[in-house]
C-alpha atoms as a PDB file:
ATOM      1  CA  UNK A   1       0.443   4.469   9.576  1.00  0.00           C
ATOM      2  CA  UNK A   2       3.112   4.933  12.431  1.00  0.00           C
ATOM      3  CA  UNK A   3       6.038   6.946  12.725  1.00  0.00           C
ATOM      4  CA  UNK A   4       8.808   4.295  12.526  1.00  0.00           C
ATOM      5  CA  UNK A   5       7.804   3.009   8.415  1.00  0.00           C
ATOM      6  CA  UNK A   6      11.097   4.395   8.061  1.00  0.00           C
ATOM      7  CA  UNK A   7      14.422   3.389   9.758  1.00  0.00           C
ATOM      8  CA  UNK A   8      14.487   6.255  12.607  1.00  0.00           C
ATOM      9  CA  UNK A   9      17.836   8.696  11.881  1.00  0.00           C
ATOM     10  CA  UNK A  10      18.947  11.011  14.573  1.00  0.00           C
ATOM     11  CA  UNK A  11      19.220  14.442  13.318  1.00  0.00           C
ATOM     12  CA  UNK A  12      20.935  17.926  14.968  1.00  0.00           C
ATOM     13  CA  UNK A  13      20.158  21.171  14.487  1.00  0.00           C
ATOM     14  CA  UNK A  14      22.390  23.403  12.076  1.00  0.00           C
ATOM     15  CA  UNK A  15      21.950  26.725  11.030  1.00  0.00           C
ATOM     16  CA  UNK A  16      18.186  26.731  11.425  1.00  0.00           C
ATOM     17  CA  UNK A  17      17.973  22.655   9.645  1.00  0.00           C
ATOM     18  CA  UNK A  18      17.675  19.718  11.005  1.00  0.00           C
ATOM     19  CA  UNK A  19      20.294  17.494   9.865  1.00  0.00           C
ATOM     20  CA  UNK A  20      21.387  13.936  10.339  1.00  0.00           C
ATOM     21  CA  UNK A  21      24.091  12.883  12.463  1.00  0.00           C
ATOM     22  CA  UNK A  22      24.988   9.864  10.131  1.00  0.00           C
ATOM     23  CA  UNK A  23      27.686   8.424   8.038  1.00  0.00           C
ATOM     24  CA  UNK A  24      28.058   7.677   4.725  1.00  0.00           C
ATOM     25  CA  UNK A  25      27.653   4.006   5.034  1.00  0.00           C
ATOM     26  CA  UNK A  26      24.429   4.652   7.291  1.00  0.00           C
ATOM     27  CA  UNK A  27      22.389   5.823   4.697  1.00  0.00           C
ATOM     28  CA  UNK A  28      23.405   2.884   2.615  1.00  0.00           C
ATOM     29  CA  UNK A  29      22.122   0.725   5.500  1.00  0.00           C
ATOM     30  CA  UNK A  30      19.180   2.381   5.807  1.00  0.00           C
ATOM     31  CA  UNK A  31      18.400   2.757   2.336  1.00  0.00           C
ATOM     32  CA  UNK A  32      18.583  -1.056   2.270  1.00  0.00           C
ATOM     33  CA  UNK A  33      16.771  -1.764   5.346  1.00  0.00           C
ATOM     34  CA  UNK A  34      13.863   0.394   4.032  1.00  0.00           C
ATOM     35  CA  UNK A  35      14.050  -1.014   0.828  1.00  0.00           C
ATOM     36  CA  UNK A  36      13.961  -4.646   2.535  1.00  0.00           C
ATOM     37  CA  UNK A  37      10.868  -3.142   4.618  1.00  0.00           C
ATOM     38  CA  UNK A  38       8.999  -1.689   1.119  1.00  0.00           C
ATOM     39  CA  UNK A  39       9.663  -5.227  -0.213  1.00  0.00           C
ATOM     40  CA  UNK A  40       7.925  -6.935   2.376  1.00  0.00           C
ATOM     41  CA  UNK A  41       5.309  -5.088   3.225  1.00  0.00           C
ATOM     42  CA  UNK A  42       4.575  -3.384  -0.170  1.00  0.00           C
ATOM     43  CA  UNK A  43       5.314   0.554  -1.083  1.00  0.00           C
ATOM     44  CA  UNK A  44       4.487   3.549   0.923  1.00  0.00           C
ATOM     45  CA  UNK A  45       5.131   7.124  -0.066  1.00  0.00           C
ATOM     46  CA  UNK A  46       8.594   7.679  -0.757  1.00  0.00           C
ATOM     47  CA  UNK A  47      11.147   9.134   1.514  1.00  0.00           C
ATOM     48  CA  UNK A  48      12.492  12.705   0.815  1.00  0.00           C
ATOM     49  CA  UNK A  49      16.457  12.968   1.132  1.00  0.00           C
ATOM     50  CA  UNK A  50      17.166  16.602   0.802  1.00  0.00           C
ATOM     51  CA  UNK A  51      20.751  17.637   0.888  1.00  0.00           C
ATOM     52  CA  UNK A  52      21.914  21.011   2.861  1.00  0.00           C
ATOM     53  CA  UNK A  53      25.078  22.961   2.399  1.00  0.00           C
ATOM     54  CA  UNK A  54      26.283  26.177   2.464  1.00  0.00           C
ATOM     55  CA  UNK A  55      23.720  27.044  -0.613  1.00  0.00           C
ATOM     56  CA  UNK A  56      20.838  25.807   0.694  1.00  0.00           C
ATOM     57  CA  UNK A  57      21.339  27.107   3.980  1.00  0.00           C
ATOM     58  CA  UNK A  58      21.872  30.797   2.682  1.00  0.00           C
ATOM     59  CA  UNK A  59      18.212  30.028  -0.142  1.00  0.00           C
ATOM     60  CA  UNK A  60      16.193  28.713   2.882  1.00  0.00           C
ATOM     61  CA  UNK A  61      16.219  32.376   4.274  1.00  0.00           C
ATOM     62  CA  UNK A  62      15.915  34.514   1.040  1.00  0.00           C
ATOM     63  CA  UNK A  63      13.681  32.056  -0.970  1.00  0.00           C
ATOM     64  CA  UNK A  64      10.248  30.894   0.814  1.00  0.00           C
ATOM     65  CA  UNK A  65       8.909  28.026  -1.010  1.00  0.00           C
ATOM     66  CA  UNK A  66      12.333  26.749  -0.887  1.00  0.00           C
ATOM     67  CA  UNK A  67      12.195  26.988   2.948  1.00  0.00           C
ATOM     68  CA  UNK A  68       8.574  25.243   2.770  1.00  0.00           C
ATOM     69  CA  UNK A  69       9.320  22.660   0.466  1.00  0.00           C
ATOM     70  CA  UNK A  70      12.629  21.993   2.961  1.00  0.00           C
ATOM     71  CA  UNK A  71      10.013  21.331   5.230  1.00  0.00           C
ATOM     72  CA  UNK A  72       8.355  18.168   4.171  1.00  0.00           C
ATOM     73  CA  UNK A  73      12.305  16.565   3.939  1.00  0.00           C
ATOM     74  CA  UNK A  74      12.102  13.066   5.439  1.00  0.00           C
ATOM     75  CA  UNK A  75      15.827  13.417   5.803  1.00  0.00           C
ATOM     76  CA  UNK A  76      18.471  15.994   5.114  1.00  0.00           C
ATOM     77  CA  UNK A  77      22.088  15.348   5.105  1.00  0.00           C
ATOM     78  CA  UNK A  78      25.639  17.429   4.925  1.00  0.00           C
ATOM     79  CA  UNK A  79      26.382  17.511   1.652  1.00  0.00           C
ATOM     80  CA  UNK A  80      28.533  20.691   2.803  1.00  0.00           C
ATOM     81  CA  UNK A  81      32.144  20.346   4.756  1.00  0.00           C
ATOM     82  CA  UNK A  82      30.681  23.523   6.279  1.00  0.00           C
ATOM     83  CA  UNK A  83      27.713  21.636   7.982  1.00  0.00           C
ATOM     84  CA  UNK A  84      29.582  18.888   8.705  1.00  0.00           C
ATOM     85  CA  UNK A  85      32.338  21.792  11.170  1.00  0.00           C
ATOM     86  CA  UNK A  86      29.265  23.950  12.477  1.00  0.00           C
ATOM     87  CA  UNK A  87      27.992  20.666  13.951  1.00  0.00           C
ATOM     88  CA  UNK A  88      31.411  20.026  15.743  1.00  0.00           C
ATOM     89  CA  UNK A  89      31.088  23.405  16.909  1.00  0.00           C
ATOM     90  CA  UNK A  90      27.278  23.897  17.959  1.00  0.00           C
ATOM     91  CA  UNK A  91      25.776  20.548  18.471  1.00  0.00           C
ATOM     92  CA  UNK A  92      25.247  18.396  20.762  1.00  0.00           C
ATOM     93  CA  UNK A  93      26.714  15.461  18.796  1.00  0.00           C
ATOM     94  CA  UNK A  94      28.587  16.162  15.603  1.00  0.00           C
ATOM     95  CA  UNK A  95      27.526  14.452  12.193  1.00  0.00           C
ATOM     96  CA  UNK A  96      30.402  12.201  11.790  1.00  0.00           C
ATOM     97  CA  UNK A  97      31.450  12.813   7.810  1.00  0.00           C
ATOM     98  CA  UNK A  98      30.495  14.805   5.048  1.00  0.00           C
ATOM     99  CA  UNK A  99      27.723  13.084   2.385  1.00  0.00           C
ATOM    100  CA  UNK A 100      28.153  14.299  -0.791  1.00  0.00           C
ATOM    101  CA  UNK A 101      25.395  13.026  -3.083  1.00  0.00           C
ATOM    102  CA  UNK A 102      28.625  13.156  -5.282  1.00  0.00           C
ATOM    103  CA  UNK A 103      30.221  10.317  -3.817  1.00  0.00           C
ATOM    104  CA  UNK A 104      27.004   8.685  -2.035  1.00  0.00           C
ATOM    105  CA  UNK A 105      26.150   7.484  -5.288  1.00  0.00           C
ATOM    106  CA  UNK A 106      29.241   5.487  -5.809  1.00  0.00           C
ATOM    107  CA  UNK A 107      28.444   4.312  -2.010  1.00  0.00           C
ATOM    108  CA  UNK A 108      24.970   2.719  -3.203  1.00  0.00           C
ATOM    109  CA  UNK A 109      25.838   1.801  -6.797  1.00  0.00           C
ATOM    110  CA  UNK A 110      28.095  -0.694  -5.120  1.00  0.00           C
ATOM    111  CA  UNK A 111      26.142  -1.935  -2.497  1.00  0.00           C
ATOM    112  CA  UNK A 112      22.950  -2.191  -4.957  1.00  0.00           C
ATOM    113  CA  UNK A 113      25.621  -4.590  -7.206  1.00  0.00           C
ATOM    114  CA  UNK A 114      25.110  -6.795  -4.283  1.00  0.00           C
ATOM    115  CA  UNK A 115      21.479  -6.565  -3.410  1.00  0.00           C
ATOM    116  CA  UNK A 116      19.910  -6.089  -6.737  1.00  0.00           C
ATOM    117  CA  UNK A 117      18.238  -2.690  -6.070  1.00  0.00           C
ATOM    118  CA  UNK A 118      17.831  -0.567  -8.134  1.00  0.00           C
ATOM    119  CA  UNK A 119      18.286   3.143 -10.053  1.00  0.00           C
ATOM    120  CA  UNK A 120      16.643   5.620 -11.810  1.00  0.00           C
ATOM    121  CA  UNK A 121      18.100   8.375 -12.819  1.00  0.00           C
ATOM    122  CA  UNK A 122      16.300  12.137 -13.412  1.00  0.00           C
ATOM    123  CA  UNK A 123      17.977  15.295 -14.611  1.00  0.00           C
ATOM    124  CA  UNK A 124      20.559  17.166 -16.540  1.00  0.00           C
ATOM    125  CA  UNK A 125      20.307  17.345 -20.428  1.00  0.00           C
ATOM    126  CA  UNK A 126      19.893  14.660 -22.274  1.00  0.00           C
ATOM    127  CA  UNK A 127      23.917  14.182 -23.375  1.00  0.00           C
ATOM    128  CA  UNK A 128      24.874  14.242 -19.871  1.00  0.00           C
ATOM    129  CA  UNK A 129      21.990  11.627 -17.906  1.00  0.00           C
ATOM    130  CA  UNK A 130      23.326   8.968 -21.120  1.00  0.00           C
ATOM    131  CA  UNK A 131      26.246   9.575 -20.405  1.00  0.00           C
ATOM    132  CA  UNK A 132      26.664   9.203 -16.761  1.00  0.00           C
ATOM    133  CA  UNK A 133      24.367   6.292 -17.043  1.00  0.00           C
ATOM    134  CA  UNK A 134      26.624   4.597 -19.401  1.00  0.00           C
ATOM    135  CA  UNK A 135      30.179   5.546 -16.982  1.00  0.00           C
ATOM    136  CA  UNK A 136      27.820   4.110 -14.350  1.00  0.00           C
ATOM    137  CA  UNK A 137      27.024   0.710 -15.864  1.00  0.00           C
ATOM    138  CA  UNK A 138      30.273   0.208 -16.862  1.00  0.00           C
ATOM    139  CA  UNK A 139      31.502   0.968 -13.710  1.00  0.00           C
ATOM    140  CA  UNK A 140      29.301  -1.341 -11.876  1.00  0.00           C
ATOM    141  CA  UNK A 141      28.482  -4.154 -14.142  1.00  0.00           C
ATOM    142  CA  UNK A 142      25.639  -5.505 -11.738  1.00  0.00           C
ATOM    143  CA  UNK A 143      24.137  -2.432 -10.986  1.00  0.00           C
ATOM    144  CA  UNK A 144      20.291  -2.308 -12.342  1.00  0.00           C
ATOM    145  CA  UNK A 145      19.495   1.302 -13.290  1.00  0.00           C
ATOM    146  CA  UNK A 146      15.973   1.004 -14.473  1.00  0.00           C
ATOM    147  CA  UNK A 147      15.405   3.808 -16.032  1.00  0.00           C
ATOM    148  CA  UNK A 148      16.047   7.200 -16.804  1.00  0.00           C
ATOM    149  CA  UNK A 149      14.870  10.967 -18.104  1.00  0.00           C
ATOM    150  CA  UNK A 150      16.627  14.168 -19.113  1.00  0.00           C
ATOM    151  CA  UNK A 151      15.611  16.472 -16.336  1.00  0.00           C
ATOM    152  CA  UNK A 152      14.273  19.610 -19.624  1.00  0.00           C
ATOM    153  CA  UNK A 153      10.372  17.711 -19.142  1.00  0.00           C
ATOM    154  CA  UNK A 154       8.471  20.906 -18.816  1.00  0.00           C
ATOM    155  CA  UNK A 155       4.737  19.938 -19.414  1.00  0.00           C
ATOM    156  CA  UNK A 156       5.822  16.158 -19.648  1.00  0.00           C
ATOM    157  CA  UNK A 157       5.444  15.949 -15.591  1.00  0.00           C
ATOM    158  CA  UNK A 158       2.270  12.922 -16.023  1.00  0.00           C
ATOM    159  CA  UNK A 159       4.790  11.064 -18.603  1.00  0.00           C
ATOM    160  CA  UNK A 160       8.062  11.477 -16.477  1.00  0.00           C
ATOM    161  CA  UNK A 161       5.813  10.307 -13.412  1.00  0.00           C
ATOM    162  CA  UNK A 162       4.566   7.382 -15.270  1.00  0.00           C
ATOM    163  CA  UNK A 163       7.796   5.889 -16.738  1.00  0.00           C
ATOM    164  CA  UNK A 164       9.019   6.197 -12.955  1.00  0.00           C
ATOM    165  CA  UNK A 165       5.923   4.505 -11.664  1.00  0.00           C
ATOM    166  CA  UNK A 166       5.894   1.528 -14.118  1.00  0.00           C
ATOM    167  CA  UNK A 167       9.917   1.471 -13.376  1.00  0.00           C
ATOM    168  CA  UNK A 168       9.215   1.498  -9.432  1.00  0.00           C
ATOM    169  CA  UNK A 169      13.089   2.260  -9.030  1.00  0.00           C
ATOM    170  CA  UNK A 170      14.647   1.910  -5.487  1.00  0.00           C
ATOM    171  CA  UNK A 171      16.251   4.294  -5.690  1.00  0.00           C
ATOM    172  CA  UNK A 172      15.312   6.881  -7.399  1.00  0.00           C
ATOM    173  CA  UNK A 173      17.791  10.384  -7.918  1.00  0.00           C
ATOM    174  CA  UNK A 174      16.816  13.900  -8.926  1.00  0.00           C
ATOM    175  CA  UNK A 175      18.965  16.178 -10.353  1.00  0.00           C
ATOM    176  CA  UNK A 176      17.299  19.687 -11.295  1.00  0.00           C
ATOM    177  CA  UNK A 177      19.409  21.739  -9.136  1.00  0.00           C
ATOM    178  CA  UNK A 178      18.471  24.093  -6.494  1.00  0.00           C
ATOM    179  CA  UNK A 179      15.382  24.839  -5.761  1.00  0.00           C
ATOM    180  CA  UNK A 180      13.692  22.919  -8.534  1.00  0.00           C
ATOM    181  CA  UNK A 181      14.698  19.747  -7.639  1.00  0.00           C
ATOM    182  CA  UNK A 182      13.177  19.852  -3.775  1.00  0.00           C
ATOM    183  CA  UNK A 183       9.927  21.610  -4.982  1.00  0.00           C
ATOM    184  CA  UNK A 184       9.518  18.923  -7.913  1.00  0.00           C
ATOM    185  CA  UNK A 185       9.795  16.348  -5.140  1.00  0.00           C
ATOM    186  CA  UNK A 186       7.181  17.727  -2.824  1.00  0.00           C
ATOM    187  CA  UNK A 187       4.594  18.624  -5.732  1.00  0.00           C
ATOM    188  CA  UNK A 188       4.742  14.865  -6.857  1.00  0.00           C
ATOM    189  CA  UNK A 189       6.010  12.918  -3.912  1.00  0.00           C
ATOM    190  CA  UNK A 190       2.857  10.754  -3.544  1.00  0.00           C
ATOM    191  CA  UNK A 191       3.459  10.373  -7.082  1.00  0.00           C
ATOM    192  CA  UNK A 192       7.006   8.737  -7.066  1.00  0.00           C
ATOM    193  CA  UNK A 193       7.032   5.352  -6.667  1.00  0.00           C
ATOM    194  CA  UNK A 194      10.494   4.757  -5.272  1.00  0.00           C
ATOM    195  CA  UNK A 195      11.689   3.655  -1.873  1.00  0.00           C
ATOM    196  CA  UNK A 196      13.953   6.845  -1.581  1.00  0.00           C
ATOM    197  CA  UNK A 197      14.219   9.869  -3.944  1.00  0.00           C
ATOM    198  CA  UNK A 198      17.482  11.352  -3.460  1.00  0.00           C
ATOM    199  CA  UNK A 199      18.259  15.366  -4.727  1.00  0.00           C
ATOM    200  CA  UNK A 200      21.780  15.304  -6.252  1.00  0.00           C
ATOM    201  CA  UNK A 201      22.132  18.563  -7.397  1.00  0.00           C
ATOM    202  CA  UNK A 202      25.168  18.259 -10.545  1.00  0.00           C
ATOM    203  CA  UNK A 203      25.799  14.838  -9.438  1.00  0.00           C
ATOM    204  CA  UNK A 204      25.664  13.478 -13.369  1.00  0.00           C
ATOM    205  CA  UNK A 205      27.603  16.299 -14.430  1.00  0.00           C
ATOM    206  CA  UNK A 206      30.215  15.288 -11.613  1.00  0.00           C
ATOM    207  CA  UNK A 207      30.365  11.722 -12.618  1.00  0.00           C
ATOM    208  CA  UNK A 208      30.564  12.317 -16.454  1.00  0.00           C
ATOM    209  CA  UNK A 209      33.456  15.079 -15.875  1.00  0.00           C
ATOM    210  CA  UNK A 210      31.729  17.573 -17.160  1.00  0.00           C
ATOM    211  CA  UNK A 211      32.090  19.209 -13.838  1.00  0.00           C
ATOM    212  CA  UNK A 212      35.949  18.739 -12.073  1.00  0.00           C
ATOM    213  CA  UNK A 213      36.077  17.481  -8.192  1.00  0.00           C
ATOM    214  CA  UNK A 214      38.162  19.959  -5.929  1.00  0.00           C
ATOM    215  CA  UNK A 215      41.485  18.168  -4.365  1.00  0.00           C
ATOM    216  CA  UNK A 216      40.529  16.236  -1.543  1.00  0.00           C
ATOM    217  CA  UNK A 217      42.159  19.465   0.481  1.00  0.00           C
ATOM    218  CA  UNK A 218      39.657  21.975  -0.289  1.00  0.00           C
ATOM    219  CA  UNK A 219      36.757  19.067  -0.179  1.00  0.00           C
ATOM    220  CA  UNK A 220      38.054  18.346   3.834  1.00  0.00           C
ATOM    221  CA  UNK A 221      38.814  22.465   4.476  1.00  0.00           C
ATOM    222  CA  UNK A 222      34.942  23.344   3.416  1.00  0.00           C
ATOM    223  CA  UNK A 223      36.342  25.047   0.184  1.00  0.00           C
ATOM    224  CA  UNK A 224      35.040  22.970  -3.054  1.00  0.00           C
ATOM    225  CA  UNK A 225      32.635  25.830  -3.120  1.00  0.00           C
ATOM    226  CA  UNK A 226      35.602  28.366  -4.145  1.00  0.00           C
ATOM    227  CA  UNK A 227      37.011  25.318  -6.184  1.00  0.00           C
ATOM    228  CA  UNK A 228      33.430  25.278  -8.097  1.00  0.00           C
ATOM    229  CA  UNK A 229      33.477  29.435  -8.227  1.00  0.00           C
ATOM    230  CA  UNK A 230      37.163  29.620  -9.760  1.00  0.00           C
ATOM    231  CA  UNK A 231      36.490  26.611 -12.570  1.00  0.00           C
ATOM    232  CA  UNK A 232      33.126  27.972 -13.730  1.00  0.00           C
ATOM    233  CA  UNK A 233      33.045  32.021 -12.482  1.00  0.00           C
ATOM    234  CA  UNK A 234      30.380  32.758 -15.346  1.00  0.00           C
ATOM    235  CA  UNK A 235      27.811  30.692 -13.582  1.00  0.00           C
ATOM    236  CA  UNK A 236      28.658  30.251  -9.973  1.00  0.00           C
ATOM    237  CA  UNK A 237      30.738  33.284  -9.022  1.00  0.00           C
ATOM    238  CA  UNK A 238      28.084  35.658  -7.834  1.00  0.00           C
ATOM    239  CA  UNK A 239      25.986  32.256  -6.463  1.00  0.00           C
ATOM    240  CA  UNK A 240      28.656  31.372  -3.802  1.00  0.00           C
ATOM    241  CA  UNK A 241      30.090  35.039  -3.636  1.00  0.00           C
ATOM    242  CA  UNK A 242      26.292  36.032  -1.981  1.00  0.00           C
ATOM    243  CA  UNK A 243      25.476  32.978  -0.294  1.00  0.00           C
ATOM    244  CA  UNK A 244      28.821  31.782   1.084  1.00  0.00           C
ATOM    245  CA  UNK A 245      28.985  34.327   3.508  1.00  0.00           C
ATOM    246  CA  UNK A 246      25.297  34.298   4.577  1.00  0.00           C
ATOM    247  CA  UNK A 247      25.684  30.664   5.299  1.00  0.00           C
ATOM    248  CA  UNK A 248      28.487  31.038   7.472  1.00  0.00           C
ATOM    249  CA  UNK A 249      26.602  33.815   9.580  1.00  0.00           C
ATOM    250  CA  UNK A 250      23.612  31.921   9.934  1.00  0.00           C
ATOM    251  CA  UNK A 251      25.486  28.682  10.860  1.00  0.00           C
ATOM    252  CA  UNK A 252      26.967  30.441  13.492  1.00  0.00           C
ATOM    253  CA  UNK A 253      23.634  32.204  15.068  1.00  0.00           C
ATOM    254  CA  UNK A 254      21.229  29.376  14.526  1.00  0.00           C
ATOM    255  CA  UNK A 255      23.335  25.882  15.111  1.00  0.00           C
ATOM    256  CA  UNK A 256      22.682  24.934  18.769  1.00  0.00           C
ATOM    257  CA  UNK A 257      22.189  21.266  20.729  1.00  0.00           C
ATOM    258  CA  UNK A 258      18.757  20.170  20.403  1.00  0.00           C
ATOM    259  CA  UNK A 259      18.377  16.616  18.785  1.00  0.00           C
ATOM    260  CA  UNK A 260      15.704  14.392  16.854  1.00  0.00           C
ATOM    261  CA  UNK A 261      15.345  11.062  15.870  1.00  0.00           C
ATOM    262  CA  UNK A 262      13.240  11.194  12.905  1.00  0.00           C
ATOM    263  CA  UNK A 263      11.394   8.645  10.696  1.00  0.00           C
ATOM    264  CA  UNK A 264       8.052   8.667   8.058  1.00  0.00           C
ATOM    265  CA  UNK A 265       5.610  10.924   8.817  1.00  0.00           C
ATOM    266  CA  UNK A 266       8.411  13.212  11.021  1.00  0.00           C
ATOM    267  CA  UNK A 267       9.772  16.072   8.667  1.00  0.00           C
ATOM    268  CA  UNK A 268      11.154  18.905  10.027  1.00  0.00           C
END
């Protein structure tokens, strides 16, 4: 198998990731033309799209398997406004927008109205993946979601990974939250029959309301994170409060210019 299975994405180097230097709509291209490629020349193992913000960034230098299972990313993309401004600052071409699974999954639901690809969606608790799958159906009418899981399977990995298989989503997006989410995708990844497998963190939750979107201010100023912290302090205050900071230092001591175009087979 070759290096370029995959649509090649140029990536930059920020705060010790490599990170791609792409738009919104060019993951929905690529995510297409791969699918188009897995179509015609039948399924190979799935592509990893890893998110990094200012979370990640701060867990890839305190947690180690996070940091290893970083590693076998196919892609990773700025979720974070804070990646997104280090890159402006440090690299030697600046990722042109933010990607927030949060809003990248509006981006594909419509364009899979128009192909006919399809979903699958994995995580939260069981209230929240029906519900987001319903708001999602009945938001895009055309769009095919497959199938779908509560993301409390403990011990039901071989069942989850069947339904999946059977399903063979597209798209296929994991939400387990940091770091469970990227090391469930490693352990199984020649497992998951899906074109791409996309982490997405709360995206349900975001999508059913369950958690509020900051104002488009603090999204653009690299502050949903305090947004997040204020609205739910029991659970995220001391989360961004520690790794906030870090993230900030390190994106400042370990962004620099080098570039990479990479493709299957080419994780950091």
């Amino acid at each position: 198998m070759t290096d370029q299975v995959w649509t090649p994405i140029r990536h930059v180097r920020v705060a010790d990731q490599w990170v791609a230097a792409a738009s919104r709509q060019d993951f929905v291209d690529a995510a297409h033309a791969d699918a188009d490629y897995a179509d015609a020349h039948g399924r190979v193992r799935t592509r990893l799209i890893f998110d990094s913000n200012g979370q990640g960034v701060s867990m890839a230098r305190t947690d180690p398997e996070f940091r290893a299972a970083l590693d076998h990313a196919d892609v990773i993309h700025a979720d974070g406004q804070f990646i997104v401004e280090m890159s402006k600052r440090y690299c030697a071409e600046p990722i042109p927008e933010r990607t927030p699974t949060t809003d990248m999954i509006h981006d594909f639901a419509k364009a899979c109205e128009e192909s006919g690809r399809t979903f699958y969606l994995l995580g939260a608790p069981e209230e929240i993946n029906s519900e987001c799958t319903r708001i999602l159906r009945k938001m895009y009418p055309k769009l095919n979601i497959v199938g779908r899981n509560h993301g409390f399977f403990k011990g039901r990995e071989d069942e989850i990974l069947a339904d999946i298989s059977e399903k063979k989503p597209d798209f296929l997006w994991v939400g387990l939250g940091k770091p469970l989410e990227q090391k469930f995708c490693v352990e199984y990844k020649d497992r998951l029959d899906a074109v791409w497998t996309i982490t997405c963190g709360g995206c349900f939750n975001f999508i059913t309301g369950d958690y509020p979107r900051a104002p488009q201010w603090m999204q653009d100023n690299s502050l949903e994170w305090l947004h997040r912290m204020i609205v739910n302090p029991r659970h995220l205050f001391w989360r961004y409060a520690t790794t906030t900071p870090h993230a900030f230092v390190l994106g400042h001591r370990l962004s620099d210019k080098s570039t990479k175009t990479m493709a299957y087979g080419q994780a950091a």
